[in-house]
C-alpha atoms as a PDB file:
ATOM      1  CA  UNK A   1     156.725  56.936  76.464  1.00  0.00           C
ATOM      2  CA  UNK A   2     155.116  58.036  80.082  1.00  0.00           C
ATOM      3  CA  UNK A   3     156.029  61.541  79.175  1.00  0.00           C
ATOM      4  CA  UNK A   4     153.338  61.501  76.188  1.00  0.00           C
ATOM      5  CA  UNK A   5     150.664  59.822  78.139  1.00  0.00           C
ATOM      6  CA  UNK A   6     150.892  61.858  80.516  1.00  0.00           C
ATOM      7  CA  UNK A   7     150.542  64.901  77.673  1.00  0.00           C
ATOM      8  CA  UNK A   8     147.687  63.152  76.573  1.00  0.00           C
ATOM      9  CA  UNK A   9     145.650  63.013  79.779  1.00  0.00           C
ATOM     10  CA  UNK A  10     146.153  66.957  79.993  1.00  0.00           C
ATOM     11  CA  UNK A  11     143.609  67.822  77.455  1.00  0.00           C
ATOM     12  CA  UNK A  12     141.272  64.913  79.010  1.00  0.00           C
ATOM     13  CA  UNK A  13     141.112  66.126  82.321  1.00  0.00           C
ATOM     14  CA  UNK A  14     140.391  69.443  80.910  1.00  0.00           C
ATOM     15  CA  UNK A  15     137.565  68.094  78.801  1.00  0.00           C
ATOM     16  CA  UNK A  16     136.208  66.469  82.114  1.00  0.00           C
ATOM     17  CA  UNK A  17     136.612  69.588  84.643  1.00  0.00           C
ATOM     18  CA  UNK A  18     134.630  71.446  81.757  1.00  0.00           C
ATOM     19  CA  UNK A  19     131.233  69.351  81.430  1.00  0.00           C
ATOM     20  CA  UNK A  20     131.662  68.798  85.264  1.00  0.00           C
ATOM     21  CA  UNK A  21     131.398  72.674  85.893  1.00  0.00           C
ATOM     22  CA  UNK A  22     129.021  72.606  83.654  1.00  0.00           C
ATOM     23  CA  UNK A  23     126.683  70.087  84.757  1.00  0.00           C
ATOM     24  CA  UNK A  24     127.105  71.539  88.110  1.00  0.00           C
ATOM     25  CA  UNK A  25     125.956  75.555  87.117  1.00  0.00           C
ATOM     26  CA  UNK A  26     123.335  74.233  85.733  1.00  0.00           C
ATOM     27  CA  UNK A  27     121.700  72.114  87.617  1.00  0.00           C
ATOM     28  CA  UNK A  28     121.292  74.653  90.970  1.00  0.00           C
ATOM     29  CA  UNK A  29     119.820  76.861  88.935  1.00  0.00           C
ATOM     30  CA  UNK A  30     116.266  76.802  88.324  1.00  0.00           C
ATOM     31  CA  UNK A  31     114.355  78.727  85.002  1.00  0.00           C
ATOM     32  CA  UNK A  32     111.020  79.215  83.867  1.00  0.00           C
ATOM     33  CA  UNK A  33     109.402  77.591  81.906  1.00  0.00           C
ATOM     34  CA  UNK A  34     107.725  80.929  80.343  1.00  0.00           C
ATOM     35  CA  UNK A  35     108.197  84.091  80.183  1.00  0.00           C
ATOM     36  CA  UNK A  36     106.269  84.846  82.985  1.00  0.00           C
ATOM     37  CA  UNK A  37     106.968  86.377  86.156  1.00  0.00           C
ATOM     38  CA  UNK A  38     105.008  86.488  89.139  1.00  0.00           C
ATOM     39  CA  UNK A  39     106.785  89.730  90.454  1.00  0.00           C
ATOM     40  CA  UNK A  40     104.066  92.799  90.098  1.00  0.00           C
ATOM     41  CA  UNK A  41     101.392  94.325  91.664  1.00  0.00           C
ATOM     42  CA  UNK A  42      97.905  92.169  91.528  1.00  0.00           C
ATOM     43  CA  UNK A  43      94.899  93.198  92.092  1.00  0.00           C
ATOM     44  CA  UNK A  44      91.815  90.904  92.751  1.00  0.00           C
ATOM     45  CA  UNK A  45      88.302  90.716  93.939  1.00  0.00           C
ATOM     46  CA  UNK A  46      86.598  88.553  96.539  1.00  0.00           C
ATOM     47  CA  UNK A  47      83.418  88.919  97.174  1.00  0.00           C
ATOM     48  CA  UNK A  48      83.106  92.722  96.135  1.00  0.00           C
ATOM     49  CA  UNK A  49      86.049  93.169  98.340  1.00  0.00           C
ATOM     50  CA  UNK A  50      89.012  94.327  96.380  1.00  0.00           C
ATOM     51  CA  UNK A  51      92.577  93.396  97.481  1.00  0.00           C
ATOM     52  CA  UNK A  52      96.156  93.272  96.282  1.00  0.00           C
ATOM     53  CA  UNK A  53      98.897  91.481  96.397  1.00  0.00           C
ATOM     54  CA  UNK A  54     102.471  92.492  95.397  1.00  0.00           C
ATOM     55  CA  UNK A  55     105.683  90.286  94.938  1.00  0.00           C
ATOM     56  CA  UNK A  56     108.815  92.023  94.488  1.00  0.00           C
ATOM     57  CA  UNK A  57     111.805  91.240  92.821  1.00  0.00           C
ATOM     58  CA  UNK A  58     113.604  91.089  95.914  1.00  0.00           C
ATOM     59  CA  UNK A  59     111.990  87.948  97.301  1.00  0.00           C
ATOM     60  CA  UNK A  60     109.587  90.422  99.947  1.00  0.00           C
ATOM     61  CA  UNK A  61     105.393  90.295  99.983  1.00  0.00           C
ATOM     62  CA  UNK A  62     102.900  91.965 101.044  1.00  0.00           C
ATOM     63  CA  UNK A  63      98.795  92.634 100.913  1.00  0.00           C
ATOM     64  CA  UNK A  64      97.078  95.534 101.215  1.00  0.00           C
ATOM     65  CA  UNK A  65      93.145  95.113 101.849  1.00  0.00           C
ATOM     66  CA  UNK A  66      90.874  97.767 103.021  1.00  0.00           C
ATOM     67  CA  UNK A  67      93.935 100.496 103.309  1.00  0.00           C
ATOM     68  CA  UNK A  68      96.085  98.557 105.408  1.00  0.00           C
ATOM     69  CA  UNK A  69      99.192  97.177 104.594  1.00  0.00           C
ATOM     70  CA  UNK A  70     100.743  93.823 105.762  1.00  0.00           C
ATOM     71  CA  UNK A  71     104.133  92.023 104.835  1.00  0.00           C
ATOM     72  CA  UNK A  72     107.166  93.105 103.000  1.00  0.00           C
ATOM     73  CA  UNK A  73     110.518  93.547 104.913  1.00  0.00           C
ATOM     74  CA  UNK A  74     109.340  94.564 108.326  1.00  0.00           C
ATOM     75  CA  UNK A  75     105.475  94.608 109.492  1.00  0.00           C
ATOM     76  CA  UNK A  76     103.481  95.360 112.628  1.00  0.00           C
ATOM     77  CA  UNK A  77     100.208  93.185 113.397  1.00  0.00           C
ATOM     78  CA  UNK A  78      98.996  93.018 117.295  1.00  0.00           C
ATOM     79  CA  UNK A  79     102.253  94.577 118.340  1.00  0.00           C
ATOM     80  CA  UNK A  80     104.393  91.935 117.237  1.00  0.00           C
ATOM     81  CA  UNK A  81     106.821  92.775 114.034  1.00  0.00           C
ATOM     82  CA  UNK A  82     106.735  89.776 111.020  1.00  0.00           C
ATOM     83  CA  UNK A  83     108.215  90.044 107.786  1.00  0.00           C
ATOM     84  CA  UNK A  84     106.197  88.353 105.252  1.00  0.00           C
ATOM     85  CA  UNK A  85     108.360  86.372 101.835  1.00  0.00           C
ATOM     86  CA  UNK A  86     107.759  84.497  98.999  1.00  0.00           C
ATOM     87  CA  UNK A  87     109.424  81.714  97.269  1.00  0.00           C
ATOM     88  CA  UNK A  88     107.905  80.776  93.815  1.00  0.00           C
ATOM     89  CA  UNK A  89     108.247  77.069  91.458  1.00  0.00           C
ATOM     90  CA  UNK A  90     107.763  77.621  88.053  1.00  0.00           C
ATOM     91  CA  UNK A  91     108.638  74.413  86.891  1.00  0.00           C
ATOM     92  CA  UNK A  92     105.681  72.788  88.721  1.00  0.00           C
ATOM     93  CA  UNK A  93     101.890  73.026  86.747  1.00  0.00           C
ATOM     94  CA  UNK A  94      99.979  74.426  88.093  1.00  0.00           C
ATOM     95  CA  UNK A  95     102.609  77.174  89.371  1.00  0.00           C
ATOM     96  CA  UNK A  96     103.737  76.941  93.330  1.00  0.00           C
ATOM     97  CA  UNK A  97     103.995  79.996  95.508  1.00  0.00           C
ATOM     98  CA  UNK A  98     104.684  79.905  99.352  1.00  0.00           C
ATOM     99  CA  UNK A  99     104.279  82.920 101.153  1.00  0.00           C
ATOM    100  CA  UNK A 100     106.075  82.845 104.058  1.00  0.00           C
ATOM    101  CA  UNK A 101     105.341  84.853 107.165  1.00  0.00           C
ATOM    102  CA  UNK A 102     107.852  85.164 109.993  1.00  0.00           C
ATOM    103  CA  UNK A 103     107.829  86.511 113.531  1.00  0.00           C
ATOM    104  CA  UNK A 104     110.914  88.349 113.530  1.00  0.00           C
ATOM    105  CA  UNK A 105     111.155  88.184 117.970  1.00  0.00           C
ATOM    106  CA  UNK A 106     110.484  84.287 118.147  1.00  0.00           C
ATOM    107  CA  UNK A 107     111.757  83.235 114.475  1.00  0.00           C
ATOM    108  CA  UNK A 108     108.613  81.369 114.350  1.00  0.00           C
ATOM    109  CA  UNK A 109     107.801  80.574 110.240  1.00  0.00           C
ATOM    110  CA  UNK A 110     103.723  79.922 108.791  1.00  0.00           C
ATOM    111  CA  UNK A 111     103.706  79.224 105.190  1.00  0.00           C
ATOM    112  CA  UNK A 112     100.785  80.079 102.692  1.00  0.00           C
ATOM    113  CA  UNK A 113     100.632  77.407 100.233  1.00  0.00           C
ATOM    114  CA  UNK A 114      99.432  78.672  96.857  1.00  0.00           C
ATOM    115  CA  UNK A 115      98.839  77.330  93.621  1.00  0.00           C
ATOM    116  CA  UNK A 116      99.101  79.887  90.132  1.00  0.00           C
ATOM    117  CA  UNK A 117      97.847  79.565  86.888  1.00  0.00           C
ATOM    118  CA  UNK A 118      98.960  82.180  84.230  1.00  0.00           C
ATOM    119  CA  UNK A 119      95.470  82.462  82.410  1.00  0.00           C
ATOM    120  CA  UNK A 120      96.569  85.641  79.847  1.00  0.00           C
ATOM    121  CA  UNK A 121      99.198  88.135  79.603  1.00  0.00           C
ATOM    122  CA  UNK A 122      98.849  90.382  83.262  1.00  0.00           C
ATOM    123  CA  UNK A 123      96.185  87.532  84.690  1.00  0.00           C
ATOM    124  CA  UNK A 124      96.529  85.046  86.986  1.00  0.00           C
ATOM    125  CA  UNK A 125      94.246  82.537  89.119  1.00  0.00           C
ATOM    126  CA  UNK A 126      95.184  81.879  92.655  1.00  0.00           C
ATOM    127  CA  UNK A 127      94.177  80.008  95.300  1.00  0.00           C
ATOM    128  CA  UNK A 128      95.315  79.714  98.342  1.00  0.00           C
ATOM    129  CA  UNK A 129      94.846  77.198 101.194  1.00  0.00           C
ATOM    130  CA  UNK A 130      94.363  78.252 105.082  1.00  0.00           C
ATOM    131  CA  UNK A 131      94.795  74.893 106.296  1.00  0.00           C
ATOM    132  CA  UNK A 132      98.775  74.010 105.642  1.00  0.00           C
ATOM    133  CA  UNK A 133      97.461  71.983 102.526  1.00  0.00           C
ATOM    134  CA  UNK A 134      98.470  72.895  98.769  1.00  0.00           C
ATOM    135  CA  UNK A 135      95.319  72.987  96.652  1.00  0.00           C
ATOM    136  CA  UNK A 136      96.058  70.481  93.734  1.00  0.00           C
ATOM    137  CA  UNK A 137      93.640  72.081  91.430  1.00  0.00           C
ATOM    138  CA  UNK A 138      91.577  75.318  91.244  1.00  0.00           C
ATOM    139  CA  UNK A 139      88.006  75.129  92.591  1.00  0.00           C
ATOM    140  CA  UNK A 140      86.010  78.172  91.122  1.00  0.00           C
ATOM    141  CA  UNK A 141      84.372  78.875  94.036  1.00  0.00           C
ATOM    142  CA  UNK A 142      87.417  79.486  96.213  1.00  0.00           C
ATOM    143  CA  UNK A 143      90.216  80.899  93.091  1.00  0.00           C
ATOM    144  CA  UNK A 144      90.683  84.814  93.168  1.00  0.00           C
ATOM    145  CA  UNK A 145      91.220  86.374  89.483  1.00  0.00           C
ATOM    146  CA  UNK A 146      94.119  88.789  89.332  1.00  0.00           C
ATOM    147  CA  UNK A 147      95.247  91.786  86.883  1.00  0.00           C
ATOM    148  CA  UNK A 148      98.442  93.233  86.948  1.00  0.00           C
ATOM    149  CA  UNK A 149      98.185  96.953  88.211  1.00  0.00           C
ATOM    150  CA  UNK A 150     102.200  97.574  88.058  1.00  0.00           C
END
């Protein structure tokens, strides 16, 4: 009789390991909402000034404003080398983006904290906050309209 309990609890403990790999897969892994994607090159105006900003698929960021170029994997700004990231939650509303500089000699980290709203296929509104705050909604005085370039 223990010999066929014992066959019994086989297919169980199967069953179990299944939904507990499962349950485990899925829940570290995080998925859009949408089909959208904030990787691209965007280009927006402030002011009359015109500015991009690019997010690669590879995690790196960077801006380029007046023909200069700062982020990505390795940068130079008043001879001391950064490399500038972004980390991006799509299953927050509005959208959350941190861009993350880093001093590459001290390790020291400052975070941009963004908020996104996909207004139309290849156009977003962003707004960013200089003071370590996350906006909470868009004001239109301070949001920046983007178009996809790339």
């Amino acid at each position: 009789m223990y010999a066929i309990e014992k066959k019994k609890i086989k297919p169980m403990k199967k069953i179990i390991l299944l939904l507990l790999t499962t349950l485990i897969l899925t829940s570290f892994n995080e998925y859009p909402t949408s089909e959208f994607s904030i990787v691209g090159k965007w280009k927006g105006e402030d002011e009359k000034d015109i500015g991009y900003i690019t997010f690669q698929d590879d995690g790196y960021a960077y801006f380029e404003f007046q023909g200069q170029i700062i982020g990505g994997k390795e940068f130079v700004v008043n001879g001391k080398k950064g490399t500038m990231t972004y980390e991006v939650n799509y299953l927050k509303t509005p959208i959350e983006i941190d861009i993350i500089v880093q001093k590459i000699e001290s390790g020291e980290i400052n975070k941009l904290l963004c908020i996104v709203e996909n207004i139309e296929k290849n156009v977003i509104k962003l707004q960013m906050d200089f003071n370590g705050n996350r906006p909470i909604e868009f004001d239109d005085k301070e949001a920046i309209i983007f178009q996809r370039v790339e």
